[in-house]
Protein backbone atom coordinates (compact mmCIF):
# COMPACT_ATOMS: atom_id res chain seq x y z
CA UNK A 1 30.93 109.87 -42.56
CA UNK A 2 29.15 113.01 -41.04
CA UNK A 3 29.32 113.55 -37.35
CA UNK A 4 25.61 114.12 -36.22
CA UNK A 5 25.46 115.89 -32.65
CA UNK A 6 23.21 115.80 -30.41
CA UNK A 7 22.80 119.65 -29.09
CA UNK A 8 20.39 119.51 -26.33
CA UNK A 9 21.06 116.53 -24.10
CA UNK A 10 19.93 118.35 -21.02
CA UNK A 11 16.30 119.34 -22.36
CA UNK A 12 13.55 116.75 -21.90
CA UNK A 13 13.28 114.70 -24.50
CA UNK A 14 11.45 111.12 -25.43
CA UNK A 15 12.15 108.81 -22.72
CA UNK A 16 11.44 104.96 -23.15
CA UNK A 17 10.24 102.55 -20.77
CA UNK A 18 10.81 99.76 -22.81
CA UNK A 19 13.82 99.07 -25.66
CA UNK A 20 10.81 100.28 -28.00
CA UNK A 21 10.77 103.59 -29.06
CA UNK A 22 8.15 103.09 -31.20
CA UNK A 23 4.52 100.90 -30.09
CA UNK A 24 1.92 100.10 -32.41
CA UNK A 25 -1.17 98.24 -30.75
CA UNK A 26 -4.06 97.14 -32.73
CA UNK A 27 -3.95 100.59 -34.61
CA UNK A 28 -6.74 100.18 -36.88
CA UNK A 29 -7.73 103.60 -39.41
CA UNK A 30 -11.18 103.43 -40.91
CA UNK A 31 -12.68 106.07 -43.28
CA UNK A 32 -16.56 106.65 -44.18
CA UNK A 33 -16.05 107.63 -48.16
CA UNK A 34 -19.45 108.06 -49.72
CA UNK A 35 -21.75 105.62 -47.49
CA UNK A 36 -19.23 103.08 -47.14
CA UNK A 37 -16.46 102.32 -44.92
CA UNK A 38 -12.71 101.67 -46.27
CA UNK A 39 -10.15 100.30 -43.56
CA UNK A 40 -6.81 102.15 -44.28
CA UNK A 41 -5.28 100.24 -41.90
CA UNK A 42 -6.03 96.84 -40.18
CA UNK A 43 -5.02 95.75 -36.31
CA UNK A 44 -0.98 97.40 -37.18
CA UNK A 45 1.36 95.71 -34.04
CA UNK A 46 4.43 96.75 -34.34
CA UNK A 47 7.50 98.54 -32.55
CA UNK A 48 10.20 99.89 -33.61
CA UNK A 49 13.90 100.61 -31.76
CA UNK A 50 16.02 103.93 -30.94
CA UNK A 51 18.43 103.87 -33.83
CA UNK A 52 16.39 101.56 -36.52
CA UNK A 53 16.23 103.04 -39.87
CA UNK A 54 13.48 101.00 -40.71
CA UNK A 55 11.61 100.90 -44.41
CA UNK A 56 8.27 100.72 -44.92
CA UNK A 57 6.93 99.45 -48.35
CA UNK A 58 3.82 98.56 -50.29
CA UNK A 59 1.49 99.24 -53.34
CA UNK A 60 -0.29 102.15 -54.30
CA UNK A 61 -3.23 102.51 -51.77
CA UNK A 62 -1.57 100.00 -49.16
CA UNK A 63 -1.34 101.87 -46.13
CA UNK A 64 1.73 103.44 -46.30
CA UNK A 65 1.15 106.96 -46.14
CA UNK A 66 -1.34 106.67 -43.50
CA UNK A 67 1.01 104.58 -40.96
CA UNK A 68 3.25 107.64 -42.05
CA UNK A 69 0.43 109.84 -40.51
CA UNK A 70 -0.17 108.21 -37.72
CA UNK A 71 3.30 107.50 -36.31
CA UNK A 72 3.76 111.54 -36.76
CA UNK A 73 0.91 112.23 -35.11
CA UNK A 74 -0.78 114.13 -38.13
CA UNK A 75 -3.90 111.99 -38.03
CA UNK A 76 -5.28 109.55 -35.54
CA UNK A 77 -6.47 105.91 -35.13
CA UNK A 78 -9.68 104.49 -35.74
CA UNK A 79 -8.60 102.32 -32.53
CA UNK A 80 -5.58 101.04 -31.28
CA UNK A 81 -2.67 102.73 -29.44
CA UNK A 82 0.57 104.67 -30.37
CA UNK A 83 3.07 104.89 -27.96
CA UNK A 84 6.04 106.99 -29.02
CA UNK A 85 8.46 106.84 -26.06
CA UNK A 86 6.35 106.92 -22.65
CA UNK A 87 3.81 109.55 -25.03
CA UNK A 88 0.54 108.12 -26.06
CA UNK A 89 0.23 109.84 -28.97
CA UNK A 90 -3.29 108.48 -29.78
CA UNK A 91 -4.64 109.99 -26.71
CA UNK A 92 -3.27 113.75 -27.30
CA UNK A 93 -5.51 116.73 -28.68
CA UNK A 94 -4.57 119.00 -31.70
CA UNK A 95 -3.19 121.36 -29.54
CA UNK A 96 -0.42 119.13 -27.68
CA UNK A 97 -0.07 116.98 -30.82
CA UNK A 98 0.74 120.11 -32.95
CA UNK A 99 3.74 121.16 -29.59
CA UNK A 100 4.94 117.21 -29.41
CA UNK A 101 5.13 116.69 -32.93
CA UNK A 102 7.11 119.83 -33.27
CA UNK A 103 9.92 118.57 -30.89
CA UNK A 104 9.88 115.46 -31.31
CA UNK A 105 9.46 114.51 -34.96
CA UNK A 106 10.96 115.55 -38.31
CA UNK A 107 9.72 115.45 -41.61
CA UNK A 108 10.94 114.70 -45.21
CA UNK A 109 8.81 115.02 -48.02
CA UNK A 110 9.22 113.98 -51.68
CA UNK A 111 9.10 117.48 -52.77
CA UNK A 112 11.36 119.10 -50.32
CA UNK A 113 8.52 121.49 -49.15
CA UNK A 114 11.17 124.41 -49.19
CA UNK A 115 9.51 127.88 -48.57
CA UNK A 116 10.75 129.59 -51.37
CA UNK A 117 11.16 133.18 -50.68
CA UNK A 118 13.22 131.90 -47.88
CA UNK A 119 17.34 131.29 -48.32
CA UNK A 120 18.28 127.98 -47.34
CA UNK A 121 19.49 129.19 -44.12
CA UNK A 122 16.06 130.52 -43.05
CA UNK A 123 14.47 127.52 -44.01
CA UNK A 124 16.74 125.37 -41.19
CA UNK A 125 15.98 128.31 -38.49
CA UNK A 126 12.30 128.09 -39.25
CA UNK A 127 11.28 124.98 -36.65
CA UNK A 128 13.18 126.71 -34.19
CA UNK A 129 11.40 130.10 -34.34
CA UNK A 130 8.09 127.87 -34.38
CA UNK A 131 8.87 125.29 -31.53
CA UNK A 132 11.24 127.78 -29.65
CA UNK A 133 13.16 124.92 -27.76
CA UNK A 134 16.45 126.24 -29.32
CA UNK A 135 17.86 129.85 -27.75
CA UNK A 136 17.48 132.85 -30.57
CA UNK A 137 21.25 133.20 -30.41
CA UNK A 138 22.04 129.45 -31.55
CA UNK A 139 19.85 128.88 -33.97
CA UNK A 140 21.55 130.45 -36.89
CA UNK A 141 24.56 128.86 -35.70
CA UNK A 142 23.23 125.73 -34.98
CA UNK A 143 21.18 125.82 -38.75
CA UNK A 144 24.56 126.01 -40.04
CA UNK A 145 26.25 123.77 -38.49
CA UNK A 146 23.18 121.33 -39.78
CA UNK A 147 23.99 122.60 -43.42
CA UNK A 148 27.68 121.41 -43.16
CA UNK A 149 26.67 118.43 -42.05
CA UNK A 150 24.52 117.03 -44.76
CA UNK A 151 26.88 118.46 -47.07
CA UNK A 152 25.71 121.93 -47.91
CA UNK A 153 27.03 124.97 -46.11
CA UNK A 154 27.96 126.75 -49.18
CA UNK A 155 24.58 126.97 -50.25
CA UNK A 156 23.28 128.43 -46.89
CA UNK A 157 22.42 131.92 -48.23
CA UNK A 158 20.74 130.91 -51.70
CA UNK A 159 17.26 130.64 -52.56
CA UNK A 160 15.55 126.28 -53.18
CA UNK A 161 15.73 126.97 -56.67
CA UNK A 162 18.78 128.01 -57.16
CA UNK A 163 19.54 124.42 -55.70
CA UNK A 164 19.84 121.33 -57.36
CA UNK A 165 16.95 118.37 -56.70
CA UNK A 166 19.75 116.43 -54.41
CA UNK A 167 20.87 119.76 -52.12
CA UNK A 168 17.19 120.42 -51.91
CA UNK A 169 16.45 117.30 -50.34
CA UNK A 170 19.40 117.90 -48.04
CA UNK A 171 18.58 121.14 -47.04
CA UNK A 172 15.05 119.36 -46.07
CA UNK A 173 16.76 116.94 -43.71
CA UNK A 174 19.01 119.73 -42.24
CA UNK A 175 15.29 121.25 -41.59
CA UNK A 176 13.91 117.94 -40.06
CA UNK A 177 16.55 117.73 -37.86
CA UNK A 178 16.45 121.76 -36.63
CA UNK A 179 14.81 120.71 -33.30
CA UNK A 180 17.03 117.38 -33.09
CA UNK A 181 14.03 114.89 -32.94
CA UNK A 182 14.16 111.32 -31.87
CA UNK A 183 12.13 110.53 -34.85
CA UNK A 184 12.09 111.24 -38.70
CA UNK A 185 10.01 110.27 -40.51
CA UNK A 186 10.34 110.90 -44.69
CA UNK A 187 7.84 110.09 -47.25
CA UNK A 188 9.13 108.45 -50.87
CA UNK A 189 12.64 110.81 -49.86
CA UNK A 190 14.09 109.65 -52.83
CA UNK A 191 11.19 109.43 -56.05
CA UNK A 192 12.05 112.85 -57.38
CA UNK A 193 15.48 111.80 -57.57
CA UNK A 194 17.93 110.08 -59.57
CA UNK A 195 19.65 107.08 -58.76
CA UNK A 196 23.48 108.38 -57.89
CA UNK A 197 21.28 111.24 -55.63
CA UNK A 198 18.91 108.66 -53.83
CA UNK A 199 22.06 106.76 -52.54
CA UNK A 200 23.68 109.77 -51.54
CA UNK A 201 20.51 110.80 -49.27
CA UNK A 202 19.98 107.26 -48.27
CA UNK A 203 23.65 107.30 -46.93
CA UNK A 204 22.47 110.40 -45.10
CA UNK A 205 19.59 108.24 -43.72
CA UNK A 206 21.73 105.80 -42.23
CA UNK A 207 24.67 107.91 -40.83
CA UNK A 208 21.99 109.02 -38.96
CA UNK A 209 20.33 106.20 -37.32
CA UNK A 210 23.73 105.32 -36.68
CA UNK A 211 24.19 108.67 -34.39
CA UNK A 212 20.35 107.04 -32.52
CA UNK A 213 18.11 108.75 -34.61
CA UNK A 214 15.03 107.24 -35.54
CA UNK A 215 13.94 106.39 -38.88
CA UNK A 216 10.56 105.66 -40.68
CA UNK A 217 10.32 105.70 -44.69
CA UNK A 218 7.76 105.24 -46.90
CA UNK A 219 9.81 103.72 -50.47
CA UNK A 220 9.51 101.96 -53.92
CA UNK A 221 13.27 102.05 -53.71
CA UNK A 222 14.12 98.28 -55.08
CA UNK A 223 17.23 97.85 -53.19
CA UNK A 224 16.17 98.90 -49.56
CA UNK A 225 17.78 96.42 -47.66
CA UNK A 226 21.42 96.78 -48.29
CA UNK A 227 20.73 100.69 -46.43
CA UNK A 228 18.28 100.08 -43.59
CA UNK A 229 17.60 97.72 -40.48
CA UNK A 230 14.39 96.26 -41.01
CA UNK A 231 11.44 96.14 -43.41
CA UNK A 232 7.49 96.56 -43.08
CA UNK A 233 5.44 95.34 -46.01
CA UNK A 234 1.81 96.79 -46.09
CA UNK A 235 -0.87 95.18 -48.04
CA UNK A 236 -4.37 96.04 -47.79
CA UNK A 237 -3.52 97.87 -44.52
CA UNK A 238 -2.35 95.34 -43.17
CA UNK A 239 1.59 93.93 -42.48
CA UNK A 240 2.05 90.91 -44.22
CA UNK A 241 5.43 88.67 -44.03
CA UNK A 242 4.79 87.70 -40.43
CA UNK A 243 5.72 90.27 -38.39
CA UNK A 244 6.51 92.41 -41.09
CA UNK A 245 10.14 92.91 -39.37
CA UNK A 246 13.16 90.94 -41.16
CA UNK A 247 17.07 91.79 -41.54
């Protein structure tokens, strides 16, 4: 297993006033498309724990990707509240969304979203040189130290496509994780993968929750359970199964 650190324990990070890291409150997403009004999402309750990797699943056109986009802060609610930590998220402008979502959230996307004229290297340092919370003479050291631990030091210094689909998607973690954020959040990590690969980076996934991290994926992966802690079903923007949490 991969020892994840935890670099910065003396800068301000989320703090929780609850066991809840995550609080969803009537979050309800409507969009006017043509005249007519479609509800992306319906009355969402739901929180989520420091250290849950938690899975959230659904058909095509469920909700998925916009819960996605809401929990990171990349679009807002209809109406409703999001609580990450003691931030209400829902209540922040572009400007201070844009700084907390840069400290405290990481993201993984289905295709990497490597810069490509960037080595792999530069593409951990990045964040850092964005968000600044990291000194200038760490972050190379602290990007590599990231690339060993998802498995890939040795390709610190090539170019993404010199880089196999698999040690693309690590470098992308090693990325979402340059700013150590409480939260990640990855969206279908695995569906440009194969099957031997998508283990391997779900294994990532939960080495990490196990070091506190917290984890939100959107999936079609068919055997979710046996990797993370709990399971949201969307349907119609909406969480079916109750309360949409079960082990």
């Amino acid at each position: 297993m991969h020892n994840f650190e935890h670099p910065n324990r003396n800068e301000k990070k989320l703090s929780k006033n609850d066991d809840n890291l995550i609080r969803l409150t009537g979050v309800t997403k409507i969009h006017e498309i043509a005249g007519s009004t479609f509800h992306a999402l319906r009355e969402i309750n739901l929180q989520v724990k420091q250290g849950e990797f938690v899975a959230i699943i659904g058909k095509s056109g469920s909700g998925k990707s916009t819960m996605l986009n809401m929990l990171s802060g990349i679009d807002r609610p209809s109406s409703g509240e999001i609580w990450i930590g003691n931030t209400p998220v829902h209540t922040l402008d572009q400007d201070q969304l844009a700084k907390w979502r840069g400290r405290n959230v990481g993201v993984v996307f289905q295709f990497f979203q490597l810069l490509p004229t960037l080595t792999i290297l530069e593409n951990v340092m990045l964040p850092m040189d964005f968000c600044n919370t990291i000194p200038a003479r760490e972050r190379k050291g602290r990007a590599l130290n990231l690339l060993e631990q998802v498995g890939i030091s040795e390709q610190a210094d090539k170019l993404p496509a010199l880089l196999s689909g698999g040690q693309q998607q690590r470098a992308a973690i090693a990325r979402a994780l340059a700013n150590d954020p409480a939260l990640l959040m990855a969206d279908e990590p695995t569906g440009n993968l194969d099957s031997h690969t998508s283990e391997a980076i779900l294994q990532l996934f939960k080495e990490l929750a196990a070091s506190g991290k917290t984890i939100v994926m959107v999936t079609h992966e068919r055997d979710i359970m046996q990797w993370v802690s709990s399971v949201v079903k969307l349907a119609d923007g909406q969480v079916v199964n109750g309360s949409g949490l079960y082990d």
